[in-house]
N, C-alpha and C. Protein backbone atom coordinates (compact mmCIF):
# COMPACT_ATOMS: atom_id res chain seq x y z
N UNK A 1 145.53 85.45 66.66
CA UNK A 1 144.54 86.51 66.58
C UNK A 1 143.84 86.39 65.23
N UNK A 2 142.61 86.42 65.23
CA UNK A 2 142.05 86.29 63.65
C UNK A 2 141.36 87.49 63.54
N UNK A 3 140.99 87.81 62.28
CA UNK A 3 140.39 88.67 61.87
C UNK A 3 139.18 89.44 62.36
N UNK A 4 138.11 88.51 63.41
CA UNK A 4 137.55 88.86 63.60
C UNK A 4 137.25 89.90 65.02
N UNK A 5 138.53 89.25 65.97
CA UNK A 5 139.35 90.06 67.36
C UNK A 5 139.83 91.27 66.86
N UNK A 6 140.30 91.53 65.82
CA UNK A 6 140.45 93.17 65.73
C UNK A 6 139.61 94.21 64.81
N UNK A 7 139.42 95.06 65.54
CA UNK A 7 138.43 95.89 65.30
C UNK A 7 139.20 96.57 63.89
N UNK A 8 137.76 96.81 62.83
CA UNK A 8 138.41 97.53 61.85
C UNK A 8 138.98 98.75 61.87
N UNK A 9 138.68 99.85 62.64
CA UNK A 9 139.39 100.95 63.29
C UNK A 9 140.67 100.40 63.44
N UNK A 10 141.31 99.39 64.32
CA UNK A 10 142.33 99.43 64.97
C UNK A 10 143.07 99.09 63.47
N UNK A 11 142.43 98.30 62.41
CA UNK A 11 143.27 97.46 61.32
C UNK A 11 143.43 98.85 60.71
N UNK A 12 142.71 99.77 60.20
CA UNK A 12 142.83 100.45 59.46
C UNK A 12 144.37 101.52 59.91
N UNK A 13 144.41 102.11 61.29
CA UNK A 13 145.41 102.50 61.80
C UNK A 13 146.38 101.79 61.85
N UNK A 14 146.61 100.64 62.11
CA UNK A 14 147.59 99.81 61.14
C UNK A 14 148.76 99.90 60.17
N UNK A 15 147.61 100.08 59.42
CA UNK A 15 147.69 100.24 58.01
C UNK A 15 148.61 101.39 57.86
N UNK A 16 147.76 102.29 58.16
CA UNK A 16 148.27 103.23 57.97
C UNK A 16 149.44 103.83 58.25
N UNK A 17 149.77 102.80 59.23
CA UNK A 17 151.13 103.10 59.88
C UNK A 17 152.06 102.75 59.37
N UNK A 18 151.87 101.19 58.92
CA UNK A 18 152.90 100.99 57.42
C UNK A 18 153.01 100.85 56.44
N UNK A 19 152.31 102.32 55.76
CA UNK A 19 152.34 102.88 54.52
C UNK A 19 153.34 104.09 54.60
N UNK A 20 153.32 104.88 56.12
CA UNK A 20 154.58 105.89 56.03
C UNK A 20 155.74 105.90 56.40
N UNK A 21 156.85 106.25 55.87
CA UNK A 21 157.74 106.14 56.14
C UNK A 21 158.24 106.87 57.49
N UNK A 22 159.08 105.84 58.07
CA UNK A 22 159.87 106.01 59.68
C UNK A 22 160.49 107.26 58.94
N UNK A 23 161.41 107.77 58.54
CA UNK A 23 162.62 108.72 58.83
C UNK A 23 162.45 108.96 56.67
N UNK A 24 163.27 109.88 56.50
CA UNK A 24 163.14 110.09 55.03
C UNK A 24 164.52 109.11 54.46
N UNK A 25 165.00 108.69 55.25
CA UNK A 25 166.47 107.84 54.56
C UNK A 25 165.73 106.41 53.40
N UNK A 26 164.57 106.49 54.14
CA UNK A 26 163.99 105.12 53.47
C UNK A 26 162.51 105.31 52.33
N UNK A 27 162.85 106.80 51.68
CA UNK A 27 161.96 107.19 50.95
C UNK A 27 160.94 107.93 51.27
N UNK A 28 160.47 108.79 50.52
CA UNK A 28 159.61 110.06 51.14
C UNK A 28 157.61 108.84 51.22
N UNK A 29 157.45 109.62 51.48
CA UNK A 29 155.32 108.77 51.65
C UNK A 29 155.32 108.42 49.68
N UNK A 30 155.15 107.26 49.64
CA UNK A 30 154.44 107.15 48.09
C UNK A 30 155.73 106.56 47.10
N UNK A 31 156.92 107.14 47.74
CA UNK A 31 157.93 107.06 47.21
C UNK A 31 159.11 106.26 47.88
N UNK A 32 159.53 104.54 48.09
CA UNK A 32 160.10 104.30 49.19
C UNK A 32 161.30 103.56 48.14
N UNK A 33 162.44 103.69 48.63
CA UNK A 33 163.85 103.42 47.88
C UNK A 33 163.98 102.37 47.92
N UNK A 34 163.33 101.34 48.69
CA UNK A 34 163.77 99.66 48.86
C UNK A 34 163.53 99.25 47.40
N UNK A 35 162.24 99.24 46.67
CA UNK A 35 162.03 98.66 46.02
C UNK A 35 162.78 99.35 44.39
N UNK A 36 163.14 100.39 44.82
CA UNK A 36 164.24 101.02 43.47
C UNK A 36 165.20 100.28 43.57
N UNK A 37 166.01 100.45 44.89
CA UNK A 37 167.13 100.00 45.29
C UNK A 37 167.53 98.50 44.41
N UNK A 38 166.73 97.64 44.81
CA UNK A 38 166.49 96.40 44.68
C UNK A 38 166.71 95.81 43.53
N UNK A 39 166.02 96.68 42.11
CA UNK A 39 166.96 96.48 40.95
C UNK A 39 168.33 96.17 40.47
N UNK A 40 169.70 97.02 41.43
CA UNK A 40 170.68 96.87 41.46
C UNK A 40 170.90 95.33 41.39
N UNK A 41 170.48 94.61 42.94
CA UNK A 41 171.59 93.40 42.97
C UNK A 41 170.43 92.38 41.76
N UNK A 42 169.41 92.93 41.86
CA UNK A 42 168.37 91.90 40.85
C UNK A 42 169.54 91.61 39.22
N UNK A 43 169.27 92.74 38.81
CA UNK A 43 170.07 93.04 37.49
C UNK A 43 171.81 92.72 37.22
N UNK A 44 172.22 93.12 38.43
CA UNK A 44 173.61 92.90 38.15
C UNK A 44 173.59 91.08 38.37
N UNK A 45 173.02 90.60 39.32
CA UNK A 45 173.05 89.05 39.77
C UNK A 45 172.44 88.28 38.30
N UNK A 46 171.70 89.10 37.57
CA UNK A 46 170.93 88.08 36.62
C UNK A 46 172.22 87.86 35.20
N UNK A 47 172.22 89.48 35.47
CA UNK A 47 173.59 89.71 34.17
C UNK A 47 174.54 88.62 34.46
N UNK A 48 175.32 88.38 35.47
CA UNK A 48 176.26 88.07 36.37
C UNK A 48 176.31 86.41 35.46
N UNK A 49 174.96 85.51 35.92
CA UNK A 49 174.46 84.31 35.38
C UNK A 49 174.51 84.05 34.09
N UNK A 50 173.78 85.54 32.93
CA UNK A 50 173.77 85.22 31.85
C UNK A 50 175.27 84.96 31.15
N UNK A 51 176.52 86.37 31.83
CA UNK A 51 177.70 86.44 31.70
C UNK A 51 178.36 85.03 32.23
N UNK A 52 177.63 84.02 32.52
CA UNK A 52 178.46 82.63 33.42
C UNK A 52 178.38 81.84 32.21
N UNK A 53 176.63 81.89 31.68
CA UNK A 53 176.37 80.97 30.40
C UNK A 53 177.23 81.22 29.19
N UNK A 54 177.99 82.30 28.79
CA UNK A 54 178.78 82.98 27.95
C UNK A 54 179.94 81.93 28.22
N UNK A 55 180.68 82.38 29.64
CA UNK A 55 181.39 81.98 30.00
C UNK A 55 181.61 80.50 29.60
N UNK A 56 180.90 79.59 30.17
CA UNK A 56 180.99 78.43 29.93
C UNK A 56 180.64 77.51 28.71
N UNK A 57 180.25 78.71 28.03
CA UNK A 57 179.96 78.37 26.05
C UNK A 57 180.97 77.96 25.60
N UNK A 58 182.19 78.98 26.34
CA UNK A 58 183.38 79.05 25.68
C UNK A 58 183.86 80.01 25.21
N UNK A 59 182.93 81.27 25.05
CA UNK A 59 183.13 82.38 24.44
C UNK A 59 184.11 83.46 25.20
N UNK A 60 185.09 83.82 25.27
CA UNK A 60 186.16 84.57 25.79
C UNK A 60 185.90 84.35 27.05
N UNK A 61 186.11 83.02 27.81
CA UNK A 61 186.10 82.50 29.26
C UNK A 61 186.63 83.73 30.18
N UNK A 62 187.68 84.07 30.14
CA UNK A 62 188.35 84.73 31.29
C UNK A 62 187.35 85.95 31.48
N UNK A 63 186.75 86.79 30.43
CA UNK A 63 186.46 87.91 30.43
C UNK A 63 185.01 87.95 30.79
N UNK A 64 184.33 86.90 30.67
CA UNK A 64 183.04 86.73 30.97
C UNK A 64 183.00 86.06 32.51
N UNK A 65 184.29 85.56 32.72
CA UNK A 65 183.97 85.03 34.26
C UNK A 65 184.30 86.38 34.85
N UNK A 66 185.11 86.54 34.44
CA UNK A 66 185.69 88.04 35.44
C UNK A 66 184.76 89.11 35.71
N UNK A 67 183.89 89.11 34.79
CA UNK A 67 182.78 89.97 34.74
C UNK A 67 181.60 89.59 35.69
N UNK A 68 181.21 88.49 35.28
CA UNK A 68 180.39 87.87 36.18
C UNK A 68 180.88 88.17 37.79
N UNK A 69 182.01 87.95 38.00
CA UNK A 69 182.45 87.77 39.14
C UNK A 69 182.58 89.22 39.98
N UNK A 70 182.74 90.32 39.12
CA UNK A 70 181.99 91.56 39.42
C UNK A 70 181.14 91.71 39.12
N UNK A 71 180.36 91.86 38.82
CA UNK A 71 178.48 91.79 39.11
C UNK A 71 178.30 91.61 39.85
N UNK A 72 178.50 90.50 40.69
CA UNK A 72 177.90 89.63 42.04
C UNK A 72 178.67 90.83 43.19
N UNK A 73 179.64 91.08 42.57
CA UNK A 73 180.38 92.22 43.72
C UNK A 73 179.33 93.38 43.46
N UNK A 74 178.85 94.03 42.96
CA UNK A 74 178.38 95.30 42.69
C UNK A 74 177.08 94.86 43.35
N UNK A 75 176.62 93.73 43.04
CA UNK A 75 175.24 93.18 43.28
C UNK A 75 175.00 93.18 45.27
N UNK A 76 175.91 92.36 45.52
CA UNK A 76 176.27 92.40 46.97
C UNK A 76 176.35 93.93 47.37
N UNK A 77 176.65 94.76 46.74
CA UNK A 77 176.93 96.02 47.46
C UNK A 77 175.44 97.02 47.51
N UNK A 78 174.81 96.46 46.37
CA UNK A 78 173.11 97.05 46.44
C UNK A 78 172.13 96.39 46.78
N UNK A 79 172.70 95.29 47.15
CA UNK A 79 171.66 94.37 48.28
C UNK A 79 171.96 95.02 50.09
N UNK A 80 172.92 95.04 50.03
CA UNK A 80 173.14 95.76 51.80
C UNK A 80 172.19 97.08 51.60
N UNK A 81 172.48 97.84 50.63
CA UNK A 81 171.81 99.37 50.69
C UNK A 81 170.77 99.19 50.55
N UNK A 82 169.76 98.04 49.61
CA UNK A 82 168.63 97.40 49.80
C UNK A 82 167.84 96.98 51.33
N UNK A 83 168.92 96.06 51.41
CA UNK A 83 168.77 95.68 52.87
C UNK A 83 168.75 96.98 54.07
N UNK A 84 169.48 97.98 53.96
CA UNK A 84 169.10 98.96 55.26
C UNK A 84 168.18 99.53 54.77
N UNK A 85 167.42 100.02 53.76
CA UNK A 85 166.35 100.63 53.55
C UNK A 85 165.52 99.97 54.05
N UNK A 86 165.17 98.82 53.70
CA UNK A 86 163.90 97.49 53.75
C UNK A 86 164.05 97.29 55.09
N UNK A 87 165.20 97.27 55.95
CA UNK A 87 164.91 97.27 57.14
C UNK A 87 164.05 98.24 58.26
N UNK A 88 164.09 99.41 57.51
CA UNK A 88 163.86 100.69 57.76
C UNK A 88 162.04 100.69 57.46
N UNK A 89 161.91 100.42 56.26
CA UNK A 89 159.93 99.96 55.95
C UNK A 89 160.06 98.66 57.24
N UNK A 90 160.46 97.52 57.18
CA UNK A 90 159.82 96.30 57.70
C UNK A 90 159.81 96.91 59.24
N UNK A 91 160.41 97.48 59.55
CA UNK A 91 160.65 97.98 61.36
C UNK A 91 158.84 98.91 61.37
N UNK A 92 158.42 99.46 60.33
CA UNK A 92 157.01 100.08 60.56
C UNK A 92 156.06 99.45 60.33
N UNK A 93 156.37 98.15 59.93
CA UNK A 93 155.07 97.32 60.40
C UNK A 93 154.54 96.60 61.35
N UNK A 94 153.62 96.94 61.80
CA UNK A 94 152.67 96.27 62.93
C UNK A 94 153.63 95.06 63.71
N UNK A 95 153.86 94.46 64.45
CA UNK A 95 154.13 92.98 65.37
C UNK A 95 152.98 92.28 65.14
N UNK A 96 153.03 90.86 65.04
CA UNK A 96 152.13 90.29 65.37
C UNK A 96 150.37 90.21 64.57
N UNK A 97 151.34 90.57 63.08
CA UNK A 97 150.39 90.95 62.09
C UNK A 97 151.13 89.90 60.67
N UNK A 98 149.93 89.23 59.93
CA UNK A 98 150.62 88.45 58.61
C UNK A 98 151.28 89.23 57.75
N UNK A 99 151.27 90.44 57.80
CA UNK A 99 152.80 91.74 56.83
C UNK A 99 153.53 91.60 57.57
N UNK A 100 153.71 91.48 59.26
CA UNK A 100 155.20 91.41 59.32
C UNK A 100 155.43 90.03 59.96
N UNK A 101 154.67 89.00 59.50
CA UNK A 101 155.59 87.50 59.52
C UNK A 101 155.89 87.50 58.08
N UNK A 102 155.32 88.19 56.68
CA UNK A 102 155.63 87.62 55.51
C UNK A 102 156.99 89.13 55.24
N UNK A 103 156.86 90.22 56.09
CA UNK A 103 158.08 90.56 56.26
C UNK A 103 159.60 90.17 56.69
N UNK A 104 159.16 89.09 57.53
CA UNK A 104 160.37 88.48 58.12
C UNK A 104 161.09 87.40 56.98
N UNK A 105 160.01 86.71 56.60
CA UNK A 105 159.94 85.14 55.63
C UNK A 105 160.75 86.07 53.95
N UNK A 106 160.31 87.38 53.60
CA UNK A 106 161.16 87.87 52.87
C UNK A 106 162.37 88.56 53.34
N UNK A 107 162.74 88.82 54.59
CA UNK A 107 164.29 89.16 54.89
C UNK A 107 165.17 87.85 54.77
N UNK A 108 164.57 86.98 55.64
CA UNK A 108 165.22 85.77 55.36
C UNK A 108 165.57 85.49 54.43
N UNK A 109 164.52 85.37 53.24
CA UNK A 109 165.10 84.84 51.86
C UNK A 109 166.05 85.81 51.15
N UNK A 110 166.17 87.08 51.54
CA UNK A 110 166.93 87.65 51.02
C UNK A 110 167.94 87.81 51.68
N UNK A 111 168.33 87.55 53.10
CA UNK A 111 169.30 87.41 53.32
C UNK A 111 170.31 85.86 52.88
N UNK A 112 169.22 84.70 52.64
CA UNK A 112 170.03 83.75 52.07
C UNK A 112 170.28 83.84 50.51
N UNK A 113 170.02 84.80 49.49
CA UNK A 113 170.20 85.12 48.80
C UNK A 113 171.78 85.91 48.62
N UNK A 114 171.45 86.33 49.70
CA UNK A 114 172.70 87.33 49.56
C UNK A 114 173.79 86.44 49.95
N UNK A 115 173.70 85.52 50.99
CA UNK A 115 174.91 84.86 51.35
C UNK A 115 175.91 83.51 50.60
N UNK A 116 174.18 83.26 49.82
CA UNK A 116 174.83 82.77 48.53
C UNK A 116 175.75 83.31 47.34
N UNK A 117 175.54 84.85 47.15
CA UNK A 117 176.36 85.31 45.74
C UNK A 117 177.33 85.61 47.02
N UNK A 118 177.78 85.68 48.03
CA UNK A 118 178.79 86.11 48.38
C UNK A 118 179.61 85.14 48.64
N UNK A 119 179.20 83.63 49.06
CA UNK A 119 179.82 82.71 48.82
C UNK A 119 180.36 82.40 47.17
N UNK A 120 179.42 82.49 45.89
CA UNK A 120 179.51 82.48 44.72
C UNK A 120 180.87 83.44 44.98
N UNK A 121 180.73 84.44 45.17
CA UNK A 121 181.86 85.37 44.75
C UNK A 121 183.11 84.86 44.87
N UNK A 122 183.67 84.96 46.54
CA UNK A 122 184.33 84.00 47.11
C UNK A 122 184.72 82.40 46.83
N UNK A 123 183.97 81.93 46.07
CA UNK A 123 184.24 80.88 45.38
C UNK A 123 185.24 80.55 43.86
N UNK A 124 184.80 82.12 43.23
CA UNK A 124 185.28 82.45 41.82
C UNK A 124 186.16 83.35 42.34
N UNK A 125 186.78 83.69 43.51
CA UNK A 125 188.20 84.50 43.80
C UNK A 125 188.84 83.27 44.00
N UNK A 126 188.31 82.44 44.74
CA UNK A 126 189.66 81.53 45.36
C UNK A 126 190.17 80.23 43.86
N UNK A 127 189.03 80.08 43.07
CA UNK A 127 189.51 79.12 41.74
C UNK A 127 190.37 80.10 40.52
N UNK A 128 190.12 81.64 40.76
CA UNK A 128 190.69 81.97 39.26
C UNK A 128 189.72 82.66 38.72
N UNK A 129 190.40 83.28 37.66
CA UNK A 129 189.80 83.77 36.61
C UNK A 129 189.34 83.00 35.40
N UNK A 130 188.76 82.22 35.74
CA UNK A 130 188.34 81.92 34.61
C UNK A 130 186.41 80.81 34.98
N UNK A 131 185.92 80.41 34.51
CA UNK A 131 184.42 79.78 34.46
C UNK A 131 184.71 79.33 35.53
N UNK A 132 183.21 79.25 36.69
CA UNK A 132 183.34 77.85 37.53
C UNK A 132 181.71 77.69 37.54
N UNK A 133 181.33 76.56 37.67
CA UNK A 133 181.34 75.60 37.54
C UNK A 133 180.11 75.80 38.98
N UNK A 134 180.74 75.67 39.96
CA UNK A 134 179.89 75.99 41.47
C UNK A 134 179.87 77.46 41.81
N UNK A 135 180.49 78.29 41.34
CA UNK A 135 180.17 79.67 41.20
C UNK A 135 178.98 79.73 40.84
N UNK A 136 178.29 79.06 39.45
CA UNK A 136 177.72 79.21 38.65
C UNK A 136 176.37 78.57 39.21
N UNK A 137 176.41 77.42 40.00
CA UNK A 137 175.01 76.90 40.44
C UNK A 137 174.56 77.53 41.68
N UNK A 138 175.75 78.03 42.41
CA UNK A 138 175.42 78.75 43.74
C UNK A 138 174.51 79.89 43.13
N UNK A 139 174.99 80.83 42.32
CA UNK A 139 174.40 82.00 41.53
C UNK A 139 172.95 81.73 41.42
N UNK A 140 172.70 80.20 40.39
CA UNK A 140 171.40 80.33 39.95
C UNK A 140 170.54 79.95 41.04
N UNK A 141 170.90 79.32 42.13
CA UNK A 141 170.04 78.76 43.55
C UNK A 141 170.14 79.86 44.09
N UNK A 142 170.81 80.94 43.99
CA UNK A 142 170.62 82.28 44.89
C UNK A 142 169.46 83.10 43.96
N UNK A 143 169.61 83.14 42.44
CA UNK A 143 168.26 83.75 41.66
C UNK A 143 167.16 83.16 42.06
N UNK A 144 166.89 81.86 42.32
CA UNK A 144 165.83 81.18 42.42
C UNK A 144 165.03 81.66 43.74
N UNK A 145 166.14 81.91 44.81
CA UNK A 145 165.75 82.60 46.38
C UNK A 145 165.35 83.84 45.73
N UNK A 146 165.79 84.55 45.45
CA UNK A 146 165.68 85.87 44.98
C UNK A 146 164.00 86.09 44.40
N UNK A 147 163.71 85.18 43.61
CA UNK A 147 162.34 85.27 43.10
C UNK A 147 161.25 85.14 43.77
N UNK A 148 161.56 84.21 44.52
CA UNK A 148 160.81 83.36 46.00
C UNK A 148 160.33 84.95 46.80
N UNK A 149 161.75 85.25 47.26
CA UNK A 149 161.85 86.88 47.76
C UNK A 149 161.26 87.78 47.46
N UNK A 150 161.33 88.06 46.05
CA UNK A 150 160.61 88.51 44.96
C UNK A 150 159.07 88.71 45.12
N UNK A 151 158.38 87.67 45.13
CA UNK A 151 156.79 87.38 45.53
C UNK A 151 156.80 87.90 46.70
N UNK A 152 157.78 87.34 47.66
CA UNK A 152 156.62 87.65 48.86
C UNK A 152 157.21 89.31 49.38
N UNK A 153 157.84 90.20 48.85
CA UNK A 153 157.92 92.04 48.77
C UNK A 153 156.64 92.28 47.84
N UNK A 154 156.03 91.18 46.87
CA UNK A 154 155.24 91.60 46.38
C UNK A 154 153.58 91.92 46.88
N UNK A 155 153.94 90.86 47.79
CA UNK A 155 152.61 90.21 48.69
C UNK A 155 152.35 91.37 49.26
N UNK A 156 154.22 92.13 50.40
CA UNK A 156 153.42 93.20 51.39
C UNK A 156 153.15 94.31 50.51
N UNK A 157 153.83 94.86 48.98
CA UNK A 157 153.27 96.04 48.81
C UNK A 157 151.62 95.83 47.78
N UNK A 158 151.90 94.63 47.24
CA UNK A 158 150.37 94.60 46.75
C UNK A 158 149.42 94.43 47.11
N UNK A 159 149.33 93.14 48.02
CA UNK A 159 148.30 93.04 48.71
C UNK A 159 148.61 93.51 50.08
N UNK A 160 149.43 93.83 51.22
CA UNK A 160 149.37 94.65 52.37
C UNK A 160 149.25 95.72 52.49
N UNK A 161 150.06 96.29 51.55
CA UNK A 161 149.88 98.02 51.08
C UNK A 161 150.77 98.42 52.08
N UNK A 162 151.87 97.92 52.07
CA UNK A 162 153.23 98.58 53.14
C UNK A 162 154.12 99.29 51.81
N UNK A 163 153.94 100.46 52.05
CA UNK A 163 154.58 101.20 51.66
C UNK A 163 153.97 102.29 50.76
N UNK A 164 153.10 101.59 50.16
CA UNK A 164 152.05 102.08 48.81
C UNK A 164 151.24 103.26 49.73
N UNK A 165 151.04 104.25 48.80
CA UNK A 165 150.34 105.69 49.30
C UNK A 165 148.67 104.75 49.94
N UNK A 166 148.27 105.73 50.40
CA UNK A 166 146.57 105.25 51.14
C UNK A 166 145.54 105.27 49.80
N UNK A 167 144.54 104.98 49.64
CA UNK A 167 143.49 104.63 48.75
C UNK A 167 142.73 106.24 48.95
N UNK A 168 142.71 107.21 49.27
CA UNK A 168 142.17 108.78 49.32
C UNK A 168 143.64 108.93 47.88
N UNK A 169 145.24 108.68 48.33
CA UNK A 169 146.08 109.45 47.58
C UNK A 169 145.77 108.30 46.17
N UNK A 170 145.61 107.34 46.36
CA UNK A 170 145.46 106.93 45.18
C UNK A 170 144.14 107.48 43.92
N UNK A 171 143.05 107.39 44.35
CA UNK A 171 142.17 108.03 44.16
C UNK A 171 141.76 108.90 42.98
N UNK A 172 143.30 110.13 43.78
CA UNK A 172 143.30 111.24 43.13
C UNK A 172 143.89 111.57 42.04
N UNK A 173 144.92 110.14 41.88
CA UNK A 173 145.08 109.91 39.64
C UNK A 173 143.84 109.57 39.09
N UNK A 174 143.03 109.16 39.27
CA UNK A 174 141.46 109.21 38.62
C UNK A 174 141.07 110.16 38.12
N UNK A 175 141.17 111.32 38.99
CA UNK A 175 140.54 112.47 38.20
C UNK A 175 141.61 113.10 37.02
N UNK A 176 140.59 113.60 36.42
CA UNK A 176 141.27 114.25 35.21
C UNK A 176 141.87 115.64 35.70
C-alpha cells in the first residue's frame, strides 16, 4: 500500500489511534510508562558492563562480578515490565502500517536483547563468582541490540508519533 492509496482522513485517524492509550496500565494520553520503564534494564545493563570492565581490571574481582551479575538480574526484571507495557502501545497501532512493522523489528530486537543478558546471567551463575569473560561479551552484544532497539522506539515516537500527545495538545506549551 503506498502513500498515495490512503486517504489523508483515514491516515490521520490512524494516527490518532496510536497516540492513545488502550487501557491506563500502559500510561495515561501524553504520558506512556514504556519509555520510563525502559531506563531500568538500559541503566542497570550499562552499569552491569561498566561493573565487568572493573571487574576484569582486577579491581576487587569478586565484588564487581557479583554486582554486575545482579544488574543484569534487576535489568531482566524491568525489561519484562518494559516489555508488557510496550506490548500494550504496539497492540494500538494500525496493521499493515510502517509503525507497526518498525514496531515489530523493535520487539524483536528487544526481545534478543533480553535473551542475551539472560543467557549472560546464567552464564556468570554457572562459572562463579568471580569475572567472565563471555558473560562479559554476551552483555556488550546485547547493549549493542539494545541501541539498535533504541533508534528504532525512537523512530515510532519521533517520527510516528505513537504515543506522543496530538499536535492541537502540543501546541498548547507555546502559549504563554
Amino acid at each position: 500500500m503506498s502513500r498515495d492509496d490512503v486517504p489523508a482522513a483515514d491516515v490521520a485517524q490512524l494516527q490518532e489511534h496510536a497516540k492513545r492509550p488502550r487501557t491506563p496500565i500502559a500510561g495515561p494520553y501524553g504520558h506512556p510508562f514504556h519509555p520510563i520503564i525502559v531506563t531500568i534494564p538500559i541503566g542497570t545493563w550499562l552499569a552491569s558492563v561498566v561493573f565487568d570492565i572493573v571487574a576484569l581490571c582486577g579491581v576487587e574481582p569478586r565484588a564487581f562480578a557479583l554486582t554486575s551479575q545482579w544488574l543484569i538480574a534487576i535489568g531482566v526484571i524491568g525489561a519484562v515490565m518494559a516489555a508488557c507495557v510496550g506490548l500494550i502501545d504496539l497492540s494500538g497501532i494500525p496493521a499493515r502500517t510502517r509503525a507497526k512493522r518498525t514496531g515489530l523489528l523493535h520487539l524483536t530486537f528487544n526481545t534478543i536483547a533480553l535473551i542475551l543478558f539472560v543467557v549472560s546471567f546464567i552464564v556468570r551463575a554457572v562459572e562463579g563468582p568471580h569475572p567472565s569473560v563471555a558473560g562479559f561479551v554476551l552483555s556488550v552484544v546485547g547493549l549493542i541490540v539494545v541501541g539498535v532497539s533504541g533508534f528504532l522506539g525512537g523512530e515510532l515516537a519521533y517520527r510516528y508519533g505513537v504515543r506522543v500527545a496530538d499536535e492541537e495538545t502540543q501546541r498548547a506549551g507555546y502559549y504563554g
